[in-house]
PDB file of N, CA and C in Angstrom:
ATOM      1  N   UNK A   1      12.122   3.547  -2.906  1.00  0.00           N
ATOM      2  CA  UNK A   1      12.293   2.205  -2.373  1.00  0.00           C
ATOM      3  C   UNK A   1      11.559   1.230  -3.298  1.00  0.00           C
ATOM      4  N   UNK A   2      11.566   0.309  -3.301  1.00  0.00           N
ATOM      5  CA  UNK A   2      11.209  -0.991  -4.593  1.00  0.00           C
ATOM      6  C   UNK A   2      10.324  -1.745  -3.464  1.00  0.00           C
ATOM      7  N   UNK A   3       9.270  -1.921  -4.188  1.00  0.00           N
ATOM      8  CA  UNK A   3       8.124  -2.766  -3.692  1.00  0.00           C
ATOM      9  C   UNK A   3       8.906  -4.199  -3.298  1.00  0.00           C
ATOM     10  N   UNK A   4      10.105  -4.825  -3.534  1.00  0.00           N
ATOM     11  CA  UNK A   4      10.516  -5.727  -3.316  1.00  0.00           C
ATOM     12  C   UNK A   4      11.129  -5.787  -2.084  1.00  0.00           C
ATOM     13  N   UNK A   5      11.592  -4.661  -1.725  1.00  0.00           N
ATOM     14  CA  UNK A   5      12.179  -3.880  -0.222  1.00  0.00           C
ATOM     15  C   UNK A   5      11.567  -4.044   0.564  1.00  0.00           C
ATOM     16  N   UNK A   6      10.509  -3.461   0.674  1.00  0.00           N
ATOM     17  CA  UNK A   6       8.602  -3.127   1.450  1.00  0.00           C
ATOM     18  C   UNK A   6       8.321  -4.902   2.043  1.00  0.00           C
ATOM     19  N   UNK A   7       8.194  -5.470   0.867  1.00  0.00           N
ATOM     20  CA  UNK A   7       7.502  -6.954   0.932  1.00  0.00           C
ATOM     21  C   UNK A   7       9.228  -7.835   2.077  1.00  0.00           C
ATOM     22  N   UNK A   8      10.183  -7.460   1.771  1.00  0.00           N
ATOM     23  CA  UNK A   8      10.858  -7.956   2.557  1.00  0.00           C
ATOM     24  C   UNK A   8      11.491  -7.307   4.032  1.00  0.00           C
ATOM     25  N   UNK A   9      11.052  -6.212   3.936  1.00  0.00           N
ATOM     26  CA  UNK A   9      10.476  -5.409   5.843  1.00  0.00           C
ATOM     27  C   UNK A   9       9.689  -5.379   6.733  1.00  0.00           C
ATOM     28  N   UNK A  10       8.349  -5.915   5.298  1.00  0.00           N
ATOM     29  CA  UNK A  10       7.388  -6.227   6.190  1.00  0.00           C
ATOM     30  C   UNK A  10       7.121  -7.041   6.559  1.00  0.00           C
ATOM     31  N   UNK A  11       8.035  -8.478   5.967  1.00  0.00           N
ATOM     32  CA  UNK A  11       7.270  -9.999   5.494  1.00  0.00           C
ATOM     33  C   UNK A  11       6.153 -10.454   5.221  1.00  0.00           C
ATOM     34  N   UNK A  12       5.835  -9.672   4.066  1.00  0.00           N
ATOM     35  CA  UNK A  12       4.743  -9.531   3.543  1.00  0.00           C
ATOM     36  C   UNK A  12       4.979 -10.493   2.509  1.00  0.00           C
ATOM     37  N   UNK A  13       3.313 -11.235   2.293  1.00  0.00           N
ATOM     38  CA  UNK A  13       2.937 -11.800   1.318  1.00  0.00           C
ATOM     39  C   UNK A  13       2.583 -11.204  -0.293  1.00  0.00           C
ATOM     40  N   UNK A  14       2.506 -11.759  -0.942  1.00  0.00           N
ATOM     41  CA  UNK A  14       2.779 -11.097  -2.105  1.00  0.00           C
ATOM     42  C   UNK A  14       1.268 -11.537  -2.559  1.00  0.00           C
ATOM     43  N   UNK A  15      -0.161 -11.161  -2.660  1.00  0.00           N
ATOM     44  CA  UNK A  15      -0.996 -11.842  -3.149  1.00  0.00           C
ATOM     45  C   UNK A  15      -1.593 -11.398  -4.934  1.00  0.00           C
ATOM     46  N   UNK A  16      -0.914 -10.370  -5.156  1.00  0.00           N
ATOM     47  CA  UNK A  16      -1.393 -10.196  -6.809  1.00  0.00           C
ATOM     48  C   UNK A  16      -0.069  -8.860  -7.080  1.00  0.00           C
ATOM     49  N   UNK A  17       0.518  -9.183  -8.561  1.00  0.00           N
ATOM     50  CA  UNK A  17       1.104  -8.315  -9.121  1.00  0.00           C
ATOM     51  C   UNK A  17       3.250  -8.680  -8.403  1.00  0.00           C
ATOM     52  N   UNK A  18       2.786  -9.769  -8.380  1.00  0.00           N
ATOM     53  CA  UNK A  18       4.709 -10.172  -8.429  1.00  0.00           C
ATOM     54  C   UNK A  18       5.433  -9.868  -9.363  1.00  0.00           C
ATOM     55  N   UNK A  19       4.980  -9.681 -10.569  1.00  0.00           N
ATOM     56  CA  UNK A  19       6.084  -9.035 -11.673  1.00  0.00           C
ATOM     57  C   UNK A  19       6.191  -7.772 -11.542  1.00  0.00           C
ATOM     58  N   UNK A  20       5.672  -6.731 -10.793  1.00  0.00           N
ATOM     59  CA  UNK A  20       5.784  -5.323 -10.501  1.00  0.00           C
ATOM     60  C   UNK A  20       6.572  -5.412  -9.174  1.00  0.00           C
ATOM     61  N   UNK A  21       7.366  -5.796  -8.633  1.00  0.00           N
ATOM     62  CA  UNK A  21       7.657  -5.898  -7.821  1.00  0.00           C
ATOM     63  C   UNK A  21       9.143  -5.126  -7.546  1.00  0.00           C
ATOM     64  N   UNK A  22       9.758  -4.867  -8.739  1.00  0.00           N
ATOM     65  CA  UNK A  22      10.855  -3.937  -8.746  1.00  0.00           C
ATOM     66  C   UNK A  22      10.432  -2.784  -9.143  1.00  0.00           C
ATOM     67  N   UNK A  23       9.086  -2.494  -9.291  1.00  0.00           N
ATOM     68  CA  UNK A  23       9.148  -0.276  -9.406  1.00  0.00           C
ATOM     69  C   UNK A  23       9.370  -0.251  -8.357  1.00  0.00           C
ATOM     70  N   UNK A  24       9.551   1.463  -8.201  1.00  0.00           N
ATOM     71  CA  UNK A  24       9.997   1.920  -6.817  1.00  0.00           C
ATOM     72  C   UNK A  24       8.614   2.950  -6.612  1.00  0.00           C
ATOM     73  N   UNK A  25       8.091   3.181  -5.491  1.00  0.00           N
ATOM     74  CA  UNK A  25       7.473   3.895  -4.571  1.00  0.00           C
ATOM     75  C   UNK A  25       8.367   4.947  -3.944  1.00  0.00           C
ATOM     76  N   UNK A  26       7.721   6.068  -3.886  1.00  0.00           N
ATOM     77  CA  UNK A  26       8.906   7.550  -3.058  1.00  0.00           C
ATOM     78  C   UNK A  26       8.151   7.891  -1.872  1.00  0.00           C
ATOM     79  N   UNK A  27       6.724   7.606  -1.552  1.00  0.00           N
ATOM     80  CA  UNK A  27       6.048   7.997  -0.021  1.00  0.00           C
ATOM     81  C   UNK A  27       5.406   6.623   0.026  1.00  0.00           C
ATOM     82  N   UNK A  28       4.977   6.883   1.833  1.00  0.00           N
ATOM     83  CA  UNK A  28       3.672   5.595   1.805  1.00  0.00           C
ATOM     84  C   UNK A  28       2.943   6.567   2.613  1.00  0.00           C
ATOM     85  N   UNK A  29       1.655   5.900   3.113  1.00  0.00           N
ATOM     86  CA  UNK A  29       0.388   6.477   3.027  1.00  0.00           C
ATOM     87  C   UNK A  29      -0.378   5.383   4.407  1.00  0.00           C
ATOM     88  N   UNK A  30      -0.275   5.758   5.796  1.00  0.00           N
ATOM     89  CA  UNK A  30      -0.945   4.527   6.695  1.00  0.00           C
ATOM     90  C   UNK A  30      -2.091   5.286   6.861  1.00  0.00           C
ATOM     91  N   UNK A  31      -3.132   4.378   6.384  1.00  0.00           N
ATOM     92  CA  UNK A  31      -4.598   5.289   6.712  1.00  0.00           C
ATOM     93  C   UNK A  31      -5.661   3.988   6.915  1.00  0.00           C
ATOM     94  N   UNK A  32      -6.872   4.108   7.178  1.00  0.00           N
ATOM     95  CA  UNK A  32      -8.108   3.362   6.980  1.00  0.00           C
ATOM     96  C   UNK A  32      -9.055   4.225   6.750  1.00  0.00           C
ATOM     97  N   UNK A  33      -9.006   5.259   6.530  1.00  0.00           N
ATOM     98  CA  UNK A  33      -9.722   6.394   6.150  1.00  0.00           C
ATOM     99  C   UNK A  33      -9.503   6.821   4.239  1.00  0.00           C
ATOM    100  N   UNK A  34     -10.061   6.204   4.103  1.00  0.00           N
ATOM    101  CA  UNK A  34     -10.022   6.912   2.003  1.00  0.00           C
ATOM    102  C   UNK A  34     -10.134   8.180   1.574  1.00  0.00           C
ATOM    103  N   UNK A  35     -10.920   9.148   2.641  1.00  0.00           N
ATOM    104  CA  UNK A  35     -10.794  10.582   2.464  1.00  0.00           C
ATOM    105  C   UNK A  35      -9.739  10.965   2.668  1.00  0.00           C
ATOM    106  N   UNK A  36      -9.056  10.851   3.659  1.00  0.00           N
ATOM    107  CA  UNK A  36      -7.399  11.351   4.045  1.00  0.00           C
ATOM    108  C   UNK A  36      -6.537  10.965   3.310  1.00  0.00           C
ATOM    109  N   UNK A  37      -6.743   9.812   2.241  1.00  0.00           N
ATOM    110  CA  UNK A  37      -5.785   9.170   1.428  1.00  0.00           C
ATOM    111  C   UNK A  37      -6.024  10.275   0.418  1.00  0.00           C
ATOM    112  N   UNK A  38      -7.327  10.642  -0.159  1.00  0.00           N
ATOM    113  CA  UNK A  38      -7.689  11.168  -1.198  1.00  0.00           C
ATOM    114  C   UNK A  38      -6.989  12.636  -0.907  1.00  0.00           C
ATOM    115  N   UNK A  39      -7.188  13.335   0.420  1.00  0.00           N
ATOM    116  CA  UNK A  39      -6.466  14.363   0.532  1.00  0.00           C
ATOM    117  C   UNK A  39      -5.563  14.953   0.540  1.00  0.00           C
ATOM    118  N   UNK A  40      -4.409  13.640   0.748  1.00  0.00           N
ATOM    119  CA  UNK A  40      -2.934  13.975   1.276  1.00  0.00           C
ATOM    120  C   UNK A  40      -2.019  13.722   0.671  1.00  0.00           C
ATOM    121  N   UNK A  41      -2.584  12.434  -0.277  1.00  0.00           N
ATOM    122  CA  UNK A  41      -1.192  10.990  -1.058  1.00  0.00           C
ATOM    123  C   UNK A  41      -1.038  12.042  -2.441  1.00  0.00           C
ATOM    124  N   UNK A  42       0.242  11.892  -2.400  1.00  0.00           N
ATOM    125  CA  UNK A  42       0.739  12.472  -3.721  1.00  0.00           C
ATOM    126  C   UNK A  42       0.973  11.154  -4.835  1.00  0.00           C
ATOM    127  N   UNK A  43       1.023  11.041  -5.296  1.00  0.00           N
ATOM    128  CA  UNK A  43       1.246   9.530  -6.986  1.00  0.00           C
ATOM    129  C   UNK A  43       2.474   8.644  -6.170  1.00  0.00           C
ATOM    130  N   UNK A  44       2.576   7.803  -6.830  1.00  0.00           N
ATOM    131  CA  UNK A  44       4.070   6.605  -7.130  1.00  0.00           C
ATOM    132  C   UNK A  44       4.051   6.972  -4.648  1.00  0.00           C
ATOM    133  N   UNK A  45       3.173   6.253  -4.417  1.00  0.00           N
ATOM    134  CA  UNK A  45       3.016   6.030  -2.800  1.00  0.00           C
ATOM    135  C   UNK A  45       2.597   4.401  -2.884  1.00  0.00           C
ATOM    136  N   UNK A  46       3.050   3.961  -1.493  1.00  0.00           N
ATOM    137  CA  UNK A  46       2.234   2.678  -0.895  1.00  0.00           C
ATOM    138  C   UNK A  46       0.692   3.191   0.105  1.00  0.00           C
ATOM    139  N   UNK A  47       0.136   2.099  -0.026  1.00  0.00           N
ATOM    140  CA  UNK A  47      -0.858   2.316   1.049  1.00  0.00           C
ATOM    141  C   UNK A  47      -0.811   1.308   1.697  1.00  0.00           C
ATOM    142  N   UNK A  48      -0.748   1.715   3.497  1.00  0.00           N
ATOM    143  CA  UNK A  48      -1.267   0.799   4.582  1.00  0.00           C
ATOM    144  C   UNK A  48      -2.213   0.822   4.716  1.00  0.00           C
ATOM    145  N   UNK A  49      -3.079  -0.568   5.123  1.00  0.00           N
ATOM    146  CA  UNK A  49      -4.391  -0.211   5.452  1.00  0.00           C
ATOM    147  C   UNK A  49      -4.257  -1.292   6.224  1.00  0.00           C
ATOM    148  N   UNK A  50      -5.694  -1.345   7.005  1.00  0.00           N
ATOM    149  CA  UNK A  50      -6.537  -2.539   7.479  1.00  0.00           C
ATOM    150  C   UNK A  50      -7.805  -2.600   7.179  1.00  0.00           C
ATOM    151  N   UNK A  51      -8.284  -1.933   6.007  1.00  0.00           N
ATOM    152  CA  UNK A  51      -9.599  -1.701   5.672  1.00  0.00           C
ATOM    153  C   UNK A  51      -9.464  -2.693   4.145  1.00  0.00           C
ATOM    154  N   UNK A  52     -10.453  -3.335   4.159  1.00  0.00           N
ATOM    155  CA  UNK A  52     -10.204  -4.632   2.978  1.00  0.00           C
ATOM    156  C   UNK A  52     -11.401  -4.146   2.679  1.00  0.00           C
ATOM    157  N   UNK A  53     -11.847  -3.740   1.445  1.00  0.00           N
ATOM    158  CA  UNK A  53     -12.964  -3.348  -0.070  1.00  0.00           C
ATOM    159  C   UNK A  53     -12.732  -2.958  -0.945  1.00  0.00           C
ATOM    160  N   UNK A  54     -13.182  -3.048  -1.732  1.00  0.00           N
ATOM    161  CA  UNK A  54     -12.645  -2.681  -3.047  1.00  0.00           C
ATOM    162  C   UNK A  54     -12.759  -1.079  -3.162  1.00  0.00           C
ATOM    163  N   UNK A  55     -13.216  -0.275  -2.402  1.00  0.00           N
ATOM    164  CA  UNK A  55     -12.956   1.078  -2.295  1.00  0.00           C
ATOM    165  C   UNK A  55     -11.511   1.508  -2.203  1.00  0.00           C
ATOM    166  N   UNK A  56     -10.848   0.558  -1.512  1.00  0.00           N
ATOM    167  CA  UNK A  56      -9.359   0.830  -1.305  1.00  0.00           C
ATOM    168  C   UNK A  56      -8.664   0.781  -2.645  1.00  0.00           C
ATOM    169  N   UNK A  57      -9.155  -0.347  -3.190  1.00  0.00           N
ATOM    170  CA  UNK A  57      -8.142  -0.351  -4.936  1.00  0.00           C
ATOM    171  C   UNK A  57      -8.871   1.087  -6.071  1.00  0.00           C
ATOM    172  N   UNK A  58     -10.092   1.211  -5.408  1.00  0.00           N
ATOM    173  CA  UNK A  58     -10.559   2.494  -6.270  1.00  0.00           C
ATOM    174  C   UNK A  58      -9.459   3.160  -5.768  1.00  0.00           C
ATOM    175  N   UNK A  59      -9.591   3.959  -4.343  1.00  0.00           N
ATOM    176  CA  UNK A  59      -8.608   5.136  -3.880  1.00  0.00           C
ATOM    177  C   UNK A  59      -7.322   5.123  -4.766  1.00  0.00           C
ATOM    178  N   UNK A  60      -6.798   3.880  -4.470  1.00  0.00           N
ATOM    179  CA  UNK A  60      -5.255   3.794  -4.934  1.00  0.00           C
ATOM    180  C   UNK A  60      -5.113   4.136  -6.255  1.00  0.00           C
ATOM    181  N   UNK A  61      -6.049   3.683  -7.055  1.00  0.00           N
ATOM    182  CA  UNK A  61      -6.102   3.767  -8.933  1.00  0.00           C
ATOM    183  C   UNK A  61      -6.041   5.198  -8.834  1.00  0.00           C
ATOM    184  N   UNK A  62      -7.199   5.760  -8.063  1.00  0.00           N
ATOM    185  CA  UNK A  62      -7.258   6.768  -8.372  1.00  0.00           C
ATOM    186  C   UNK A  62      -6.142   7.998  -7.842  1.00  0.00           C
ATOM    187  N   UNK A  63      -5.120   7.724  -7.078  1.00  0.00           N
ATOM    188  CA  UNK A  63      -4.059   8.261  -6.811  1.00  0.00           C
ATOM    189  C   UNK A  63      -2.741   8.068  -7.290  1.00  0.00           C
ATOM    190  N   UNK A  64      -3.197   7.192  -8.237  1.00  0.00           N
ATOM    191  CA  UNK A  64      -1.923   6.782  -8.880  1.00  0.00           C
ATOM    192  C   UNK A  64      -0.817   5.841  -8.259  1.00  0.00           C
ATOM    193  N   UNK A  65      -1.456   5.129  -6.834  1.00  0.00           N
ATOM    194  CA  UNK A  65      -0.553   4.433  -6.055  1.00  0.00           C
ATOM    195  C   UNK A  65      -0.129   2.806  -7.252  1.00  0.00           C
ATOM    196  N   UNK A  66       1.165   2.310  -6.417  1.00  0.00           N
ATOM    197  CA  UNK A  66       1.424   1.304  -7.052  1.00  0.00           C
ATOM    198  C   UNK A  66       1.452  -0.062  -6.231  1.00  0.00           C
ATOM    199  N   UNK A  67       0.869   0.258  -4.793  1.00  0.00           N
ATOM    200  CA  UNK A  67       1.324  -0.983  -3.871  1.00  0.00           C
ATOM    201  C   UNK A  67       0.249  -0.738  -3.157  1.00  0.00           C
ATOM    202  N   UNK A  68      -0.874  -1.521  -2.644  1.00  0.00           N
ATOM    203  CA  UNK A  68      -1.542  -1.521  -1.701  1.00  0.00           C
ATOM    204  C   UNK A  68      -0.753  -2.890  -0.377  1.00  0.00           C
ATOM    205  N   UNK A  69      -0.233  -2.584   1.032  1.00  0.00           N
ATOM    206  CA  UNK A  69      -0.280  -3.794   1.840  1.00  0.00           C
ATOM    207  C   UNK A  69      -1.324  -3.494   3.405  1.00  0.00           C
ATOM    208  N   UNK A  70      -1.869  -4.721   3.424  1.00  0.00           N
ATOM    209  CA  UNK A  70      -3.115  -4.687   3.970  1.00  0.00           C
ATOM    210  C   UNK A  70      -2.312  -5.706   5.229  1.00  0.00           C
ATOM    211  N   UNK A  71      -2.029  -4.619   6.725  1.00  0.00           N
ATOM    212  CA  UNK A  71      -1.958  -4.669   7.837  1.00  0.00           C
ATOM    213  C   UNK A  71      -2.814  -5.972   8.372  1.00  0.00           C
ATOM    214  N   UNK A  72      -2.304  -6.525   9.488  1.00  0.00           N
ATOM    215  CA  UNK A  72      -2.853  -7.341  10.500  1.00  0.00           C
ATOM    216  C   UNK A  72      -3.084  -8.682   9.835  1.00  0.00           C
ATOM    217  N   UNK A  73      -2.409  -9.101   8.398  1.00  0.00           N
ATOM    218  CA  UNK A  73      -2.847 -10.026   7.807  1.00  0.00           C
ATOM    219  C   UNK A  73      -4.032 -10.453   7.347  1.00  0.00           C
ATOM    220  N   UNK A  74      -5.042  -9.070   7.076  1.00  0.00           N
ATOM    221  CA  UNK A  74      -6.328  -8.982   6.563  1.00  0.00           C
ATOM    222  C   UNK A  74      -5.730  -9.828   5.076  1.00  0.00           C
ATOM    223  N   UNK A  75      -6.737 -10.330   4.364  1.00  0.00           N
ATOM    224  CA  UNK A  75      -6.629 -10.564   3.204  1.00  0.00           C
ATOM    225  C   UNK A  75      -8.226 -10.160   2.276  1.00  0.00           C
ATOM    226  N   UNK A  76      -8.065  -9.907   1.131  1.00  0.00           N
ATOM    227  CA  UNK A  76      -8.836  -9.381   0.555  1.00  0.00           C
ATOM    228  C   UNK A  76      -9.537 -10.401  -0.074  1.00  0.00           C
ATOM    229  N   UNK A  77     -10.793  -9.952  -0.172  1.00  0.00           N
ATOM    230  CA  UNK A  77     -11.433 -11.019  -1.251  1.00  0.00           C
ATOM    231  C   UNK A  77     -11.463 -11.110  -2.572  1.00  0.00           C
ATOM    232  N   UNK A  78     -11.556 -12.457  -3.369  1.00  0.00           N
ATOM    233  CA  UNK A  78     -10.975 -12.561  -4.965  1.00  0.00           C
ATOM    234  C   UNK A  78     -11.729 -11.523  -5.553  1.00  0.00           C
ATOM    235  N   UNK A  79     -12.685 -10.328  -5.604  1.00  0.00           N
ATOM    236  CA  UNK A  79     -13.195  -9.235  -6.271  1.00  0.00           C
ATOM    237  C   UNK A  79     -11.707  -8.241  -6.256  1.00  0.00           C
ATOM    238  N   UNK A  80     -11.635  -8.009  -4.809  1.00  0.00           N
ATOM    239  CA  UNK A  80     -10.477  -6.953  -4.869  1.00  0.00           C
ATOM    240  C   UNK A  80      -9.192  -7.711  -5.386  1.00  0.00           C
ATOM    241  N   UNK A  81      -8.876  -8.643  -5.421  1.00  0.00           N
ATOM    242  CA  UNK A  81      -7.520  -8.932  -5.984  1.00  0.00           C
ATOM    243  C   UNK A  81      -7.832  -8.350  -7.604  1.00  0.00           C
ATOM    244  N   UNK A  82      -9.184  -9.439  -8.285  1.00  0.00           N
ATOM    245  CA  UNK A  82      -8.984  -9.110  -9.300  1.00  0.00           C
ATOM    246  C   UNK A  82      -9.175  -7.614  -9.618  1.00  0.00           C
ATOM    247  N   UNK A  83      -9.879  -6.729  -9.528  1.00  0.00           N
ATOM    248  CA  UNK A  83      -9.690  -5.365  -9.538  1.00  0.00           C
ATOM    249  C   UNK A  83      -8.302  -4.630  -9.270  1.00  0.00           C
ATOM    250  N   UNK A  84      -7.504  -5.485  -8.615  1.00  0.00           N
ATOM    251  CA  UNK A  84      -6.147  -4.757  -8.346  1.00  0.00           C
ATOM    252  C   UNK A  84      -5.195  -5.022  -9.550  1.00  0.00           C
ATOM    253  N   UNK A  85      -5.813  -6.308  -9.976  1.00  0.00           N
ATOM    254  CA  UNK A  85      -4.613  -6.989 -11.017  1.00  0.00           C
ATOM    255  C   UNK A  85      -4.935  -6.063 -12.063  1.00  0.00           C
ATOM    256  N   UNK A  86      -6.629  -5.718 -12.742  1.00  0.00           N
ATOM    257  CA  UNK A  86      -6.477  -5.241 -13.490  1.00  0.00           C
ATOM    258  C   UNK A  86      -6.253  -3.436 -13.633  1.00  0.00           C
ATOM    259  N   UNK A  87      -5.897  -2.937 -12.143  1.00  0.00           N
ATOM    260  CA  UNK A  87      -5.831  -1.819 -12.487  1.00  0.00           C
ATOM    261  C   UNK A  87      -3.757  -1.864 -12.154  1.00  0.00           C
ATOM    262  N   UNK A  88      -3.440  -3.187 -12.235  1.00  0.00           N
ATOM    263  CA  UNK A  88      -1.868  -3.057 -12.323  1.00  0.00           C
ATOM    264  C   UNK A  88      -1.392  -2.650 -10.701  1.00  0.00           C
ATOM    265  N   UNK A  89      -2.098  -2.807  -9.699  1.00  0.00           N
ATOM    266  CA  UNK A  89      -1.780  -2.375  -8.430  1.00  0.00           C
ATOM    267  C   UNK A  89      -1.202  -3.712  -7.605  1.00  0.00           C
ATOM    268  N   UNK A  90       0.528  -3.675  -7.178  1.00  0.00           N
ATOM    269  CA  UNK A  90       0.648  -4.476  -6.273  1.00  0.00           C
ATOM    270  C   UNK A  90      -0.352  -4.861  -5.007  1.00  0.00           C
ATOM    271  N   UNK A  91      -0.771  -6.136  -5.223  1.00  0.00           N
ATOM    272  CA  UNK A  91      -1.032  -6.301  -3.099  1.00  0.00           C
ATOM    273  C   UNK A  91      -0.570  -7.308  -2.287  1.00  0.00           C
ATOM    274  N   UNK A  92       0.100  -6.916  -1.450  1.00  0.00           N
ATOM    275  CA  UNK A  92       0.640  -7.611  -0.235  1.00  0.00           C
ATOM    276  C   UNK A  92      -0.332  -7.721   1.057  1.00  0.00           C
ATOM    277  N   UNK A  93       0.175  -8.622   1.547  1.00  0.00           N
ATOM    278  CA  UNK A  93      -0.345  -8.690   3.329  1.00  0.00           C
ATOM    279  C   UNK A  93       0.735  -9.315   4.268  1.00  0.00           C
ATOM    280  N   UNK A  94       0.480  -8.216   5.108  1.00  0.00           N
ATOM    281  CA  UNK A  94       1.725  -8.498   6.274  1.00  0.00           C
ATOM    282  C   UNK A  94       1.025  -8.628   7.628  1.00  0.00           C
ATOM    283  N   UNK A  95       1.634  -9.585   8.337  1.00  0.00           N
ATOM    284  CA  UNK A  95       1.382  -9.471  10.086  1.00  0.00           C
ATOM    285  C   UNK A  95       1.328  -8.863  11.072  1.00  0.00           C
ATOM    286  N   UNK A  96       1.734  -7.801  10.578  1.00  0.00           N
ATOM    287  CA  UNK A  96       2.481  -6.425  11.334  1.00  0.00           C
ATOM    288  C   UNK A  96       1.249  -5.431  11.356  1.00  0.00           C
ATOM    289  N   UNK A  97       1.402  -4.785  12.705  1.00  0.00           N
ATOM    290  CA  UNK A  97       0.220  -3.591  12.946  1.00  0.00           C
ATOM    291  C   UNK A  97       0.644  -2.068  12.023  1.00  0.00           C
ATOM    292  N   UNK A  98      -0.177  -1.842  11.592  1.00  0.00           N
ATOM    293  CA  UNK A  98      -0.705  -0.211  10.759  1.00  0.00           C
ATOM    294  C   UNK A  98       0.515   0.750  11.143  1.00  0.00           C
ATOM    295  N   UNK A  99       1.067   0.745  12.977  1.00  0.00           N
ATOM    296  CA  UNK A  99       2.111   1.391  13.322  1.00  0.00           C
ATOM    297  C   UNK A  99       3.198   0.740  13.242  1.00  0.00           C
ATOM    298  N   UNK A 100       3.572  -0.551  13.854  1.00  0.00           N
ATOM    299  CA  UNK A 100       4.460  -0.929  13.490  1.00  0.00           C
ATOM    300  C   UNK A 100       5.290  -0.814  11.869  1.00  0.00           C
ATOM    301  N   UNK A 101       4.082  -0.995  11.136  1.00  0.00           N
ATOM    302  CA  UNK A 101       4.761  -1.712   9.573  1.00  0.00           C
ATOM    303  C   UNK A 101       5.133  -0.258   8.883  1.00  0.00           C
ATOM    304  N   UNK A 102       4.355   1.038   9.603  1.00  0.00           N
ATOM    305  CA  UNK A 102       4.559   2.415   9.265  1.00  0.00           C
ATOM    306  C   UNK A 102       6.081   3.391   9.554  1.00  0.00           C
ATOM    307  N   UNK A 103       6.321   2.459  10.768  1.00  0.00           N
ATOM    308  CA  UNK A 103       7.664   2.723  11.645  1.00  0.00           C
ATOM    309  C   UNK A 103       8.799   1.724  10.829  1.00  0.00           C
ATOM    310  N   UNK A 104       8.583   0.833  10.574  1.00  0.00           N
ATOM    311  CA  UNK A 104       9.794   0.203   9.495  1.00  0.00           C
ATOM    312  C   UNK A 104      10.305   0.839   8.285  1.00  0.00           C
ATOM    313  N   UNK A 105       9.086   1.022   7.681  1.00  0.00           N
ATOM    314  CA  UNK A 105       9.245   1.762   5.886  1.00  0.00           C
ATOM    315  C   UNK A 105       9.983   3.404   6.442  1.00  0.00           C
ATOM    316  N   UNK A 106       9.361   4.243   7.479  1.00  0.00           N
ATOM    317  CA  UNK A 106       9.876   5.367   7.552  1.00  0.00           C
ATOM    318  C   UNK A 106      11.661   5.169   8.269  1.00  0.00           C
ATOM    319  N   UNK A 107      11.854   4.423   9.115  1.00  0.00           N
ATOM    320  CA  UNK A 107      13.088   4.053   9.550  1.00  0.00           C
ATOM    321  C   UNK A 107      14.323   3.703   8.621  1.00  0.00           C
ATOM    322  N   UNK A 108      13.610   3.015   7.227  1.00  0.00           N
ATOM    323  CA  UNK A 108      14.254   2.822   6.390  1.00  0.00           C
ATOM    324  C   UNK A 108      14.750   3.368   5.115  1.00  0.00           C
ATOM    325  N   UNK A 109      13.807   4.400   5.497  1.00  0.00           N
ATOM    326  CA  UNK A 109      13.986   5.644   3.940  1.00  0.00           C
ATOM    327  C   UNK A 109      12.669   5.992   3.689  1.00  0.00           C
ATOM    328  N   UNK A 110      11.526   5.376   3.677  1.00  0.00           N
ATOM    329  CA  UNK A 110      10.259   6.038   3.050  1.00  0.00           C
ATOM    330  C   UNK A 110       9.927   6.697   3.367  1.00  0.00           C
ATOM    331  N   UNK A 111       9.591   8.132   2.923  1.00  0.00           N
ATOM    332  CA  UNK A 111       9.007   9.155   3.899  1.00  0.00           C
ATOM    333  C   UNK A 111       7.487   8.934   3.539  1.00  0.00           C
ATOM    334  N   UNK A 112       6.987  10.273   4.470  1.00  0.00           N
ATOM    335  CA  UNK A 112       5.815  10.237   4.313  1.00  0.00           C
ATOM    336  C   UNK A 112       5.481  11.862   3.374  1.00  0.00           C
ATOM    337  N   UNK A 113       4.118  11.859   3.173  1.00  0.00           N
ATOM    338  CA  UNK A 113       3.730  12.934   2.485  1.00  0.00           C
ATOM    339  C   UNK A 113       3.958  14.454   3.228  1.00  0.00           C
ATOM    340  N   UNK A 114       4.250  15.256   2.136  1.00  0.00           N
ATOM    341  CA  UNK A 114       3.751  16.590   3.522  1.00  0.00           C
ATOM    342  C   UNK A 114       2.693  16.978   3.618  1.00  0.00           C
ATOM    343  N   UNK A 115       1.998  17.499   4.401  1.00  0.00           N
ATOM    344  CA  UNK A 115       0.979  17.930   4.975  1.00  0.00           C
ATOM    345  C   UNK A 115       1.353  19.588   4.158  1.00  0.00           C
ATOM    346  N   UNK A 116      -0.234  19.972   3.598  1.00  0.00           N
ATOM    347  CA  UNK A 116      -0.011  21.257   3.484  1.00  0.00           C
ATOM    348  C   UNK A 116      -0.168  22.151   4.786  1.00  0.00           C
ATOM    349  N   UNK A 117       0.108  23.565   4.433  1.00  0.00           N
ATOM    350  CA  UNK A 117      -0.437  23.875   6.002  1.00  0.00           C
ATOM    351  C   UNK A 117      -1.130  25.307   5.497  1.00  0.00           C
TER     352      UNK A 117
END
């Protein structure tokens, strides 16, 4: 799915990285937990959150994600934008709750990760 898809399901704001806006993403990732992200997210994923720090743009770099959107219309502060810009990571913010905005992307094609077992 294309980060341009995402931003128009979720009506999400676009706050850093609009020229990336046509890669595509193959999972997303609803967490507020960074360990479970670290455990589960496979590369080329979105992340939901409602957790705004710059720990979140670490996680994502470090998973290789390409889209962070930050639930409930949290917005991040200018540290984490700029840290996102320079690690090339879309971020959005949408109005929409953690479940809700999780239930759109999967309704529409995004799956989610598998769980090992």
């Amino acid at each position: 799915m294309k980060i341009s898809t995402i931003r128009e399901l979720l009506s999400a704001e676009v706050l850093t990285g609009a020229d990336r806006l046509e890669e595509h993403v193959y999972s997303a990732c609803g967490s507020d937990m960074m360990s479970d992200v670290l455990a589960y997210v496979k590369d080329q994923a979105v992340l939901l959150t409602g957790l705004v720090n710059t720990q979140v743009v670490r996680t994502a770099e470090m998973m290789d994600m390409h889209c962070i959107v930050f639930v409930r219309s949290k917005q991040p502060t200018p540290e984490i934008v700029q840290l996102a810009e320079e690690s090339g990571i879309v971020l959005m913010a949408t109005p929409k709750r953690l479940y809700e905005a999780c239930g759109i992307l999967y309704s529409n094609g995004l799956v989610g990760n598998k769980v090992k077992e």
